[in-house]
Protein backbone atom coordinates (compact mmCIF):
# COMPACT_ATOMS: atom_id res chain seq x y z
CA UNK A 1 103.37 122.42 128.03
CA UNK A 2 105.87 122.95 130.58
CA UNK A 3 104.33 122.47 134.67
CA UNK A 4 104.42 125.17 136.81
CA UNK A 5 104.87 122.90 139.84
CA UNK A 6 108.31 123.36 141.77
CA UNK A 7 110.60 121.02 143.35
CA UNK A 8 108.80 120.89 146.38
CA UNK A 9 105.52 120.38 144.53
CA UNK A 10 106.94 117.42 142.45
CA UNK A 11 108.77 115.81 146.00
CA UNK A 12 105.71 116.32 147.34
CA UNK A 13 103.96 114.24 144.49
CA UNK A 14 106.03 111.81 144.39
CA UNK A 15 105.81 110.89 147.94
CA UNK A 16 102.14 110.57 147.62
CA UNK A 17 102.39 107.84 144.58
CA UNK A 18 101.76 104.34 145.21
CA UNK A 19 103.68 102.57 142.86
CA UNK A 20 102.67 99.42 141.55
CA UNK A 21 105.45 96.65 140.75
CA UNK A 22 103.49 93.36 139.75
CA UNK A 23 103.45 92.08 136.20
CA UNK A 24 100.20 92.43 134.38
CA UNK A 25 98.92 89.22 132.82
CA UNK A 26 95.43 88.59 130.83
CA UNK A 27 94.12 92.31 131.95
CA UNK A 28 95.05 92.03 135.92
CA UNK A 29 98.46 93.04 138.52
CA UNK A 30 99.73 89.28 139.43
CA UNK A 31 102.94 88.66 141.18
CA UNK A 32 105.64 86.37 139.56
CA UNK A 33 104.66 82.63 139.72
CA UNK A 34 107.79 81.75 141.86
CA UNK A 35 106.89 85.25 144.04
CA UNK A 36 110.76 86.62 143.54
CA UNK A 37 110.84 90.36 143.26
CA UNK A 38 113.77 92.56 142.56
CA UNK A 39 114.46 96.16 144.19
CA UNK A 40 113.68 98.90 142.01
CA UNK A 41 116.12 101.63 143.02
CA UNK A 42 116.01 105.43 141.70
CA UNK A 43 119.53 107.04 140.33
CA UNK A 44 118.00 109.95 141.99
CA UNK A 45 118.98 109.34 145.87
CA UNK A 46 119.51 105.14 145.08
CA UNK A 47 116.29 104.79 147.73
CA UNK A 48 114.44 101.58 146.42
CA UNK A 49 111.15 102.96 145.01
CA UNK A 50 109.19 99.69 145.09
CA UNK A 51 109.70 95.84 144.82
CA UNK A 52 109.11 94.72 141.29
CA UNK A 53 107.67 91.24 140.15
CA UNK A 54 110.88 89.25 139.18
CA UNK A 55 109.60 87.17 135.89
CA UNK A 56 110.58 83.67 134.98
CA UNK A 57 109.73 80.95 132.69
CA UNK A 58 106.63 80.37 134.08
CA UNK A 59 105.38 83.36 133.62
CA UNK A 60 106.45 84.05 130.29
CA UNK A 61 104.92 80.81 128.91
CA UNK A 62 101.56 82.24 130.79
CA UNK A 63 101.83 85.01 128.98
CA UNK A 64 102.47 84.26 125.71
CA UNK A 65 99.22 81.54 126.56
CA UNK A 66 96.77 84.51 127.12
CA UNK A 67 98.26 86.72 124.41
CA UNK A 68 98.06 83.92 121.72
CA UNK A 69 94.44 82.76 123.05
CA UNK A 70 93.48 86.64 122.92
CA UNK A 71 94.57 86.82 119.26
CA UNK A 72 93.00 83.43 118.00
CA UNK A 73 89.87 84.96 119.56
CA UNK A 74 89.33 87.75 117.24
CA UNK A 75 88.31 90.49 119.96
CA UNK A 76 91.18 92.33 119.12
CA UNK A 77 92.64 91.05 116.30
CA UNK A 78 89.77 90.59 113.95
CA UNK A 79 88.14 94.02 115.47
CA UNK A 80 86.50 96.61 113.61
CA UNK A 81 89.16 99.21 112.99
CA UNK A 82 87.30 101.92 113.67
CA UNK A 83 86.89 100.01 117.47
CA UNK A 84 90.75 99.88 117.68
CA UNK A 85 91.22 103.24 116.67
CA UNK A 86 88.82 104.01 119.26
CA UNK A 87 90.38 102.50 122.08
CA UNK A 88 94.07 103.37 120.88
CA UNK A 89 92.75 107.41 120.68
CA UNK A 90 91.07 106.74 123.93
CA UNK A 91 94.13 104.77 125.35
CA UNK A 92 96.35 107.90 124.34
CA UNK A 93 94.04 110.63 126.40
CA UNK A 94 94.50 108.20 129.28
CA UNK A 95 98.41 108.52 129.30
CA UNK A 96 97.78 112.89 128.90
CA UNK A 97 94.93 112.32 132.01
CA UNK A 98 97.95 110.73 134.09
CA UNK A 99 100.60 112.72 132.48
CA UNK A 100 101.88 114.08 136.03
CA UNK A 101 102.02 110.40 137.13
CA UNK A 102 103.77 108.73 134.77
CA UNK A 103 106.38 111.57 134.24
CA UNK A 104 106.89 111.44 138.16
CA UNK A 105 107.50 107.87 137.97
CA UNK A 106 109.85 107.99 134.72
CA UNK A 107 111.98 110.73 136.70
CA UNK A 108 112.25 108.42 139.96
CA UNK A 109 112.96 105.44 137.98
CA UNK A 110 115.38 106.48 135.08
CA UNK A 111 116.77 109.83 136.68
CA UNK A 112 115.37 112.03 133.50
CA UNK A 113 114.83 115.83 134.62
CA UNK A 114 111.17 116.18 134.97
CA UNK A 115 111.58 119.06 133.07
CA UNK A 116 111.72 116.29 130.30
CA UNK A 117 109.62 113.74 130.95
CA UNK A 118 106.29 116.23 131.02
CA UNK A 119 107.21 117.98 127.76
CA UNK A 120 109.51 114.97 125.85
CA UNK A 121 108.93 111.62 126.85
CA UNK A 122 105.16 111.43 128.18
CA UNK A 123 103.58 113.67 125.93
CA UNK A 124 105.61 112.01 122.73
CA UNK A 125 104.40 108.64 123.97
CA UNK A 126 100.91 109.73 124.17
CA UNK A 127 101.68 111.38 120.36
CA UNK A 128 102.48 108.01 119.13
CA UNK A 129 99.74 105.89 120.77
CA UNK A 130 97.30 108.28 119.36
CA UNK A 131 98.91 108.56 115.76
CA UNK A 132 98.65 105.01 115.32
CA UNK A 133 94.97 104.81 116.08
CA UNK A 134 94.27 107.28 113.86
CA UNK A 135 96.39 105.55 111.15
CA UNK A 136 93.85 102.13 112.02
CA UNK A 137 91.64 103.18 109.45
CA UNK A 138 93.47 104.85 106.44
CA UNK A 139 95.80 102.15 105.29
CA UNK A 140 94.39 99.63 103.37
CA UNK A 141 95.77 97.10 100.74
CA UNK A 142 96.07 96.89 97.17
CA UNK A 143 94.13 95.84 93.95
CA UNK A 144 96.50 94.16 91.78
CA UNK A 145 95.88 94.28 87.75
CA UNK A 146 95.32 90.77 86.77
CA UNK A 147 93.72 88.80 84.21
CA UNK A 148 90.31 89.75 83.31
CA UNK A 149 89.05 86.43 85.01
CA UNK A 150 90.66 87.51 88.00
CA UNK A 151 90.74 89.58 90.96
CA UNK A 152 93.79 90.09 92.81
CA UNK A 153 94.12 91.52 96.57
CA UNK A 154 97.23 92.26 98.61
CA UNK A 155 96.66 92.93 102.06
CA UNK A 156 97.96 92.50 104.87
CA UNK A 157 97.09 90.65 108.76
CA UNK A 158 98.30 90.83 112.09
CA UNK A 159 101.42 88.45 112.57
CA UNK A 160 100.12 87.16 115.99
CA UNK A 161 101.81 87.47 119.19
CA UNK A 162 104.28 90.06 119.16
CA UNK A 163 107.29 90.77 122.25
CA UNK A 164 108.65 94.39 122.55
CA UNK A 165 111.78 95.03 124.67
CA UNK A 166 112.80 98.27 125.54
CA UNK A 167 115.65 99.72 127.35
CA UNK A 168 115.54 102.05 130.39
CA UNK A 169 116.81 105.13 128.83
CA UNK A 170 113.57 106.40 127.36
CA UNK A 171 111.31 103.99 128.68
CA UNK A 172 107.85 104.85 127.94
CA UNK A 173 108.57 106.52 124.68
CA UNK A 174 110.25 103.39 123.69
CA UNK A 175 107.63 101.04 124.31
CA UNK A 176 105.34 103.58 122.60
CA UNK A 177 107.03 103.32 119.43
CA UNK A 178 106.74 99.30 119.40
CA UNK A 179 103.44 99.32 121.26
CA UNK A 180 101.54 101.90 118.53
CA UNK A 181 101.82 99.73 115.64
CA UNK A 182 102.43 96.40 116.80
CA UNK A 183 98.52 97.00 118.51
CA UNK A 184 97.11 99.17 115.99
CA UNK A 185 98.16 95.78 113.37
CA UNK A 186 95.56 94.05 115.33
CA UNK A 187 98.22 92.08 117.37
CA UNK A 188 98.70 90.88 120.92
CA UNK A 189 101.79 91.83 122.66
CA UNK A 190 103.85 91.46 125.40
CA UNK A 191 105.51 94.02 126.58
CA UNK A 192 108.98 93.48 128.45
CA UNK A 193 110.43 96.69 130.13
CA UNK A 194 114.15 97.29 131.63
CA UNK A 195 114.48 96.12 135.16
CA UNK A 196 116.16 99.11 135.15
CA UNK A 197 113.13 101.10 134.69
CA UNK A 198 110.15 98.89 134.82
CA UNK A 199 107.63 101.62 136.58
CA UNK A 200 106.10 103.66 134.06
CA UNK A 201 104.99 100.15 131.50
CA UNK A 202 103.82 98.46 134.36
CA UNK A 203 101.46 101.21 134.88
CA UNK A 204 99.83 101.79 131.58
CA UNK A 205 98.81 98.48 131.22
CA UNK A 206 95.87 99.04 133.60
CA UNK A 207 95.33 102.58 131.55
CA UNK A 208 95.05 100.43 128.31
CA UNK A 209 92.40 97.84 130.28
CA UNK A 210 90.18 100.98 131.21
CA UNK A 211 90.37 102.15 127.12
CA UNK A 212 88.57 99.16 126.20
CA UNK A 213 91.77 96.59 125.73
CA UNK A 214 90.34 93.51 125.82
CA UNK A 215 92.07 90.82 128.14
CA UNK A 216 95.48 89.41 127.00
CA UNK A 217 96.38 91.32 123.94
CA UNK A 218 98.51 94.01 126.14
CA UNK A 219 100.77 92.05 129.05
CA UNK A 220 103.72 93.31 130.51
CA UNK A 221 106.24 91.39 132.28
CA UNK A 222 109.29 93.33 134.40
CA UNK A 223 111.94 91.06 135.09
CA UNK A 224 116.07 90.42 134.12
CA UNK A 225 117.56 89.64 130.44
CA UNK A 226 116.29 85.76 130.78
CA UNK A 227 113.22 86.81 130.01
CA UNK A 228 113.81 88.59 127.00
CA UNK A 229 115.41 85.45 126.03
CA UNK A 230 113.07 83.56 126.92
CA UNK A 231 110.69 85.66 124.59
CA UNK A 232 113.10 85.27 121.83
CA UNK A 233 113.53 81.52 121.92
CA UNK A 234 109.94 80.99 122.29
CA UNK A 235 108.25 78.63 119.71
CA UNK A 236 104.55 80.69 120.05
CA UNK A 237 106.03 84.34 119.57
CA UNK A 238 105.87 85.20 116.36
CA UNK A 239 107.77 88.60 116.16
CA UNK A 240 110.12 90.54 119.07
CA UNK A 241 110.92 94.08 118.54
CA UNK A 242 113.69 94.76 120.33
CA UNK A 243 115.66 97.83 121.50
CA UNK A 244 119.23 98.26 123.14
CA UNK A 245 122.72 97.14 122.58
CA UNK A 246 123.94 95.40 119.31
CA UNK A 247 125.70 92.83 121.88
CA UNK A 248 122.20 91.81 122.77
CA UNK A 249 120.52 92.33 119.52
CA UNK A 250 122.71 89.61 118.02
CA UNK A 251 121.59 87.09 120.53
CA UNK A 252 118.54 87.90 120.05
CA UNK A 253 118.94 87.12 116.53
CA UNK A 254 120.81 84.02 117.34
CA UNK A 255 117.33 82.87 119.47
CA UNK A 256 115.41 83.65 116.39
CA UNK A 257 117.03 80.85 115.07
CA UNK A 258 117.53 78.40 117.12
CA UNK A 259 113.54 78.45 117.82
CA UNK A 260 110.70 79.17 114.96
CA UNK A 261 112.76 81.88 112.81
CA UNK A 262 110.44 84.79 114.15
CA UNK A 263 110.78 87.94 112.86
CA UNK A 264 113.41 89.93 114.98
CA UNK A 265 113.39 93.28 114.14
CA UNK A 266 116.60 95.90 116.39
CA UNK A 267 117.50 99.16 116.73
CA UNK A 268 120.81 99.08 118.39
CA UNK A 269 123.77 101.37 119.25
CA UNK A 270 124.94 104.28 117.34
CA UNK A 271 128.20 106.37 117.70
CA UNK A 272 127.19 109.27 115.48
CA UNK A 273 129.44 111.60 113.86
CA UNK A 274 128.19 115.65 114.42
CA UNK A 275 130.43 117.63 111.21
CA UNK A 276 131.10 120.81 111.59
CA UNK A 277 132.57 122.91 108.80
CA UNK A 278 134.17 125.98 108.04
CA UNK A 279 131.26 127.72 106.96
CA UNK A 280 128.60 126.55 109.34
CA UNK A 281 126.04 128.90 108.91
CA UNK A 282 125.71 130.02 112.81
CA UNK A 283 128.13 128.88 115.43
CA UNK A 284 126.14 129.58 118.56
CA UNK A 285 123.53 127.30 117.10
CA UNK A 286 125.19 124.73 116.03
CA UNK A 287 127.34 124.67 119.56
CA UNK A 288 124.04 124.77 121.25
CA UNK A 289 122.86 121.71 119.37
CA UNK A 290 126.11 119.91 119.69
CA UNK A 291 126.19 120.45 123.81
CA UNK A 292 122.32 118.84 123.69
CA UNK A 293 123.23 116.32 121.36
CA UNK A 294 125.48 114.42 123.38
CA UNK A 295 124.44 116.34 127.38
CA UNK A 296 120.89 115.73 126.93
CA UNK A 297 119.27 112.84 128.54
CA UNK A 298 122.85 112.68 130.21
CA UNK A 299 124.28 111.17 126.88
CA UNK A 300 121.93 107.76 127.05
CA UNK A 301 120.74 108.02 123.81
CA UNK A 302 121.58 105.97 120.74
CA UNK A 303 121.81 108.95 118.43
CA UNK A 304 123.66 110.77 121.02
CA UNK A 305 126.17 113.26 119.15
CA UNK A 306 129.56 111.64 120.58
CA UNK A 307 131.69 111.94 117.89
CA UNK A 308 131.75 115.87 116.78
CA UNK A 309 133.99 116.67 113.49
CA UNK A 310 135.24 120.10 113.61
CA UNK A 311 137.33 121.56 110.71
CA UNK A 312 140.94 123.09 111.47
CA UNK A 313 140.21 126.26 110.92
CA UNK A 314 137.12 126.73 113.13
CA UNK A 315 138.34 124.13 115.66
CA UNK A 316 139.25 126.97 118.58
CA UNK A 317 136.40 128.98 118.09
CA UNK A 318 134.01 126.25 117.93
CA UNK A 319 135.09 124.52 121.06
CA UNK A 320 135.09 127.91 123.43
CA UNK A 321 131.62 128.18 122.38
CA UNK A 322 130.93 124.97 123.07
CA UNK A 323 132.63 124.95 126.37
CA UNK A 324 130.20 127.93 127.52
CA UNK A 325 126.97 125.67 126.17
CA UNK A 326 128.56 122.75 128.84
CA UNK A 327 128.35 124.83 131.30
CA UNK A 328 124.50 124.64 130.91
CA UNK A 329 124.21 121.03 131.81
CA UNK A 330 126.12 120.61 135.16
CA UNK A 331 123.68 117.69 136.62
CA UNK A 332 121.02 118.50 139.45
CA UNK A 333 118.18 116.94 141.31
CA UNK A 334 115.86 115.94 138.34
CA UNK A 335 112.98 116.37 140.29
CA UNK A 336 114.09 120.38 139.97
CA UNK A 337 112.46 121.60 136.77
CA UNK A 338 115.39 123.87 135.86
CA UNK A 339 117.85 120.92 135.75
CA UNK A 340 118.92 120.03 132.29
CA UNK A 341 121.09 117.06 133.20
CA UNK A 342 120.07 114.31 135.80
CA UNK A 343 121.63 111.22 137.25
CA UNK A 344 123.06 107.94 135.11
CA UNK A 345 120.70 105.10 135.09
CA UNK A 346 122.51 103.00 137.80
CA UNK A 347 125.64 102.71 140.02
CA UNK A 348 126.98 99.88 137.06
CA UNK A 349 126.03 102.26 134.70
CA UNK A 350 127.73 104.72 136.28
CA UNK A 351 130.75 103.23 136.75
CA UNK A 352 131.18 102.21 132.55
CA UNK A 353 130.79 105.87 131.40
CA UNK A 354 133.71 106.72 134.69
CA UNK A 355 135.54 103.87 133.23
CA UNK A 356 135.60 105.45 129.31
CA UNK A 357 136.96 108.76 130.77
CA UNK A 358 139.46 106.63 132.34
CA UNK A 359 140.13 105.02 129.12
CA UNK A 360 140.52 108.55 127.39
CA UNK A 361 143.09 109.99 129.55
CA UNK A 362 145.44 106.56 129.17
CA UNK A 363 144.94 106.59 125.38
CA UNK A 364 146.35 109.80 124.88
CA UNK A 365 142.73 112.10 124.87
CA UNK A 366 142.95 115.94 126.02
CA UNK A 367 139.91 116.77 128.63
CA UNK A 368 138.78 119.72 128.10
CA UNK A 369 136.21 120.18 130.35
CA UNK A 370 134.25 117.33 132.95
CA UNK A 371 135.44 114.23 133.94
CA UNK A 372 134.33 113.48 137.52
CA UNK A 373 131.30 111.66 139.46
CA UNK A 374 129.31 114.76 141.77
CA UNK A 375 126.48 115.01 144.18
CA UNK A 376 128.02 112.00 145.68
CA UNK A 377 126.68 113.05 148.81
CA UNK A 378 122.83 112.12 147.50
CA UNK A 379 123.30 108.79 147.31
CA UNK A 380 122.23 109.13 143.59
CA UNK A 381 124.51 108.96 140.19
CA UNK A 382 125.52 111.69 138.25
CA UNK A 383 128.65 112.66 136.24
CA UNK A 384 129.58 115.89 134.61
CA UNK A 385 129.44 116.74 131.55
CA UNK A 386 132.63 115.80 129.73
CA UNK A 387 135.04 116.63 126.62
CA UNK A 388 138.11 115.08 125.11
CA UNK A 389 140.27 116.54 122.26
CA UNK A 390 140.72 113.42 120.21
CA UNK A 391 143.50 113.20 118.54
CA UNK A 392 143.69 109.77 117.53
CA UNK A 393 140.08 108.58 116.27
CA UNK A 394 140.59 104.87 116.54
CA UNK A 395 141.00 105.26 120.38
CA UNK A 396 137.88 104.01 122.18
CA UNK A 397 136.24 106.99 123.13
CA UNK A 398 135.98 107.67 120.08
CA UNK A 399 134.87 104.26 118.61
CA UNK A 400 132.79 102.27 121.29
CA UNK A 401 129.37 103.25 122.08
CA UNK A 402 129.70 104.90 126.00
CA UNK A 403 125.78 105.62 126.59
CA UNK A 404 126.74 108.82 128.91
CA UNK A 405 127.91 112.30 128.65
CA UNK A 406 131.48 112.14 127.09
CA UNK A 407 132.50 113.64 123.48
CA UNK A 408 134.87 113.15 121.85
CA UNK A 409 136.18 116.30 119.57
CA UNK A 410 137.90 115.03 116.21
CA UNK A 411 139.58 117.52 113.74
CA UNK A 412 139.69 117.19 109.60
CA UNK A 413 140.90 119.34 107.28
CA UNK A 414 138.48 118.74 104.39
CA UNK A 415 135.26 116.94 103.56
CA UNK A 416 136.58 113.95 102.25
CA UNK A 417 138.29 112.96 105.24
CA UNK A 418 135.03 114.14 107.53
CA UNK A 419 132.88 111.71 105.17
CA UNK A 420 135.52 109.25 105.85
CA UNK A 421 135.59 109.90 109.45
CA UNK A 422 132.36 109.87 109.90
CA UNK A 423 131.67 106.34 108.46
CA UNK A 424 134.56 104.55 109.63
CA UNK A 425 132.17 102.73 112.48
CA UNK A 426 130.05 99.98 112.98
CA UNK A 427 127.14 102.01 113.46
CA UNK A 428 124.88 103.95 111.25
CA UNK A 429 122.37 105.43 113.14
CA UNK A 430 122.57 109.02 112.79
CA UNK A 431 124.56 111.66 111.66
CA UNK A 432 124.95 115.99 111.09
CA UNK A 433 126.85 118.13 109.16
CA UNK A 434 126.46 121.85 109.17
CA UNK A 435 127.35 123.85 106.07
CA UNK A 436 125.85 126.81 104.50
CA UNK A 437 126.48 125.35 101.54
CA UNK A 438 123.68 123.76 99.64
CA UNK A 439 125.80 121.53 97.25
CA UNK A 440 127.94 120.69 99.96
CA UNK A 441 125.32 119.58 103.06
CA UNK A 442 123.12 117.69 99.96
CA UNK A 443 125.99 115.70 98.82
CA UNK A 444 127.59 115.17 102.86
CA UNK A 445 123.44 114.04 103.46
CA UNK A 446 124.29 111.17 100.14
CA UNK A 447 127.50 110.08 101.42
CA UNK A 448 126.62 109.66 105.17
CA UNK A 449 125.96 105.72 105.85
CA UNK A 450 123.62 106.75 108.58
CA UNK A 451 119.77 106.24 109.42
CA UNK A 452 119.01 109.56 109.82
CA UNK A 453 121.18 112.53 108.73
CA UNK A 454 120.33 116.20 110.19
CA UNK A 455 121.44 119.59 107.74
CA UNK A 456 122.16 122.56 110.08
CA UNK A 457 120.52 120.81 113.27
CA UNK A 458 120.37 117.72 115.60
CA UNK A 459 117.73 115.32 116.74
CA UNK A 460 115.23 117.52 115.01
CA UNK A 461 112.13 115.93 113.43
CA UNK A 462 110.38 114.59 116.08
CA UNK A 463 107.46 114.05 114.38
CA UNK A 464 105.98 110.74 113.89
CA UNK A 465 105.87 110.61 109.83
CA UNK A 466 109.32 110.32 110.00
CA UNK A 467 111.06 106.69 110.10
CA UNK A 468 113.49 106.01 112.62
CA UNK A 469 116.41 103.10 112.30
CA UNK A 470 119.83 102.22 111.36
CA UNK A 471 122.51 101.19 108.69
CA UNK A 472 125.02 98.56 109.70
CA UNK A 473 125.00 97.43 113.39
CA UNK A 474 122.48 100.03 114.35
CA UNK A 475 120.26 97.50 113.54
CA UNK A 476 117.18 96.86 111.35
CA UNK A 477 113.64 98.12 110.11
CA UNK A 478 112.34 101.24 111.15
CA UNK A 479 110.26 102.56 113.89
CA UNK A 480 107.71 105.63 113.62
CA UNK A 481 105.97 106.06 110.49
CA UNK A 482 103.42 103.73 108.59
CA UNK A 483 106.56 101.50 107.65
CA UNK A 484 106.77 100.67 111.08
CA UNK A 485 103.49 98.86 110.72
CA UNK A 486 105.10 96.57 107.99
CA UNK A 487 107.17 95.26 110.87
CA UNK A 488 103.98 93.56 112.79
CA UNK A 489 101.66 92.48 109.69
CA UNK A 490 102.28 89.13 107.42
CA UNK A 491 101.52 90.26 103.58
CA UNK A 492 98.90 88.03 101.63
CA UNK A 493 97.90 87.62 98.13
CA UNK A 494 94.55 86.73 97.56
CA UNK A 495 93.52 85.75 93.88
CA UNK A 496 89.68 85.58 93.04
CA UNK A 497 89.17 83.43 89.74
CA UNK A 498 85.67 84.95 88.36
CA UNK A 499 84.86 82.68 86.08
């Protein structure tokens, strides 16, 4: 439910919070062994909110110590499920208790209007927490037919210690979709945040103590990219989640590898295609959804909408519409709860998404609207909301993943050539068409290499039955859903000669 607070109230809030930067290891705040911190700097205003534990090799390999000793223990790992579901359920009403907190603290650290972060990002982390506690106790395995002298089992265990990185552009809902199964399989896990936004993890490790977690099944270490490979090269992890680039991702896999062949399991980049054809049932709609698909969150999404397809015939139409839905997401202070756009996760950040628009104008790309850093005065980092007329769509705009709020407009004349569009990329993460055509949106849907296709919408389906992955270089497996548990649990036959 949307607050009532204003911006004063949420400045004033904020001001009040003491934020807590340490790493949490076996179920207590430490520092980093070697006692280096980095500054942990809002987009906001670029004030540093807090020094953050800077993690190393020491304290990875303590880590993974606790988190394997927790698991060999059993407290956790050989629980009851009804006790896990209990403490996952109670775990989830924690994060809603602190709701106000934690969206506070995902605002100053990743620059997300507060406006999402207490109706999107908290409350769908909570959602998932909770949905795989109450999934504990409903799955079970399989009674094979067999011989009559036999009796054949499949089920399936935790696979031990488990690493989840996350990136900094959804940060708790991120670590939510790893966290929910990987601990409701019974595993241990350590939990390594952005430094980019480190805040809001760092903080519900404590809430998951006071559920009932025991001691060093949930750890969380902040710190740079050498710890995530440090994670992935370790011989005592058994399994690393990751999310973020497909750059990183195939390091990641590369670490695998070279160490114990742990499972790797990435959702990468996407640069999804958004068709538009002629008869699109309801053009104010669909340029609504279009505008959020690649302005909300300020474009740092993986499914963002970047590439949208628009037929010939509609083109003109489609885009003044469009235009006028822009105008809608001109970026503010996030802490405002009107604003719909806030600032770019970081001044490097920043800087990449200036340098595509840069890239678009020397390629040959018409802007139609955007284009420029504002609010430099805050201190903070925020760019408008821009569009290019593509007319060439092997240009870079148009094929690299930017992570901000550029799109790039691409025209087709029929579907064939949208299909073929749409598909010529390395990614397959996600992808719309609107028709009001039945046969044609059903047989678009078949042909689309993508993850996730939307009919007549965009980022719909937030609900947690639904898997979430990639084709191609978007990566592998699937969060959400009870095949995301699949991901953290080793399958076992077990065959019971009777006589």
């Amino acid at each position: 439910m949307p607050s009532n607070k204003s911006l004063a109230d949420w400045q004033q809030f904020a001001a009040s919070l003491s934020i807590e930067g340490r790493a949490f290891i076996q179920g207590q705040y430490v520092t980093a062994q070697s006692g280096k911190t980095f500054d942990c700097i809002s987009p906001i205003d670029g004030r540093v909110l807090t020094q953050v534990a800077d993690c190393d090799e020491a304290d990875v390999n303590a880590a993974v110590h606790v988190a394997r000793q927790a698991f060999n223990q059993g407290a956790w790992s050989q629980a009851n499920p009804r006790k896990r579901k209990k403490v996952m359920c109670r775990f989830a009403e924690l994060i809603r208790q602190h709701a106000d907190e934690l969206a506070v603290l995902e605002t100053l650290d990743a620059g997300k209007p507060i406006g999402d972060t207490t109706t999107v990002d908290i409350p769908g982390a909570a959602y998932c927490i909770e949905w795989y506690g109450e999934a504990i106790d409903k799955v079970g395995g399989e009674v094979v037919p067999a011989d009559n002298h036999l009796v054949g089992l499949v089920t399936r265990e935790p696979i031990g210690v488990v690493a989840c990185v996350v990136p900094w552009n959804f940060p708790l809902l991120m670590a939510s979709w790893k966290l929910g199964p990987a601990l409701a399989a019974g595993n241990s896990v350590i939990l390594k945040p952005s430094e980019k936004s480190p805040l809001t993890a760092i903080r519900i490790a404590e809430l998951a103590k006071q559920a009932g977690m025991p001691d060093g099944v949930f750890n969380v270490l902040p710190g740079g990219g050498t710890v995530g490979k440090l994670l992935a090269l370790h011989m005592d992890v058994d399994c690393l989640a990751f999310t973020g680039s497909t750059q990183v991702g195939k390091l990641i896999m590369q670490y695998a590898g070279q160490s114990n062949l742990k499972r790797v399991w990435l959702e990468l980049g996407g640069k999804s295609p958004n068709i538009v054809m002629p008869d699109c049932p309801d053009f104010d709609r669909a340029a609504n959804a279009a505008a959020g698909a690649i302005f909300y969150n300020m474009g740092e999404m993986c499914t963002a909408g970047s590439r949208l397809l628009v037929h010939r015939d509609i083109k003109d139409a489609f885009i003044d519409k469009l235009l006028d839905k822009a105008r809608g997401y001109q970026p503010s202070n996030p802490l405002a709860p009107a604003t719909s756009m806030g600032a770019i996760i970081d001044y490097i950040q920043m800087k990449r998404v200036l340098g595509y628009i840069e890239a678009g104008h020397a390629d040959g790309a018409r802007l139609l609207a955007g284009g420029k850093q504002v609010l430099q005065d805050t201190g903070g980092f925020y760019v408008e909301p821009t569009m290019f007329d593509v007319p060439n769509p092997a240009i870079r705009i148009a094929r690299e993943e930017i992570f901000g709020p550029v799109l790039s407009v691409v025209t087709f004349d029929t579907m064939d050539q949208a299909i073929e569009l749409a598909n010529a990329s390395e990614f397959g993460l996600a992808a719309a068409v609107w028709s009001s055509n039945l046969t044609t949106a059903h047989e678009a849907a078949r042909r689309l290499r993508a993850g996730t296709v939307w009919v007549n919408c965009y980022d719909e389906g937030g609900d947690m039955n639904f898997p979430f992955g990639g084709y191609r270089q978007s990566g592998n497996g699937r969060d959400k859903s009870l095949h995301a548990l699949e991901k953290y649990t080793e399958l076992k036959s077990t065959l019971v000669r009777l006589r």
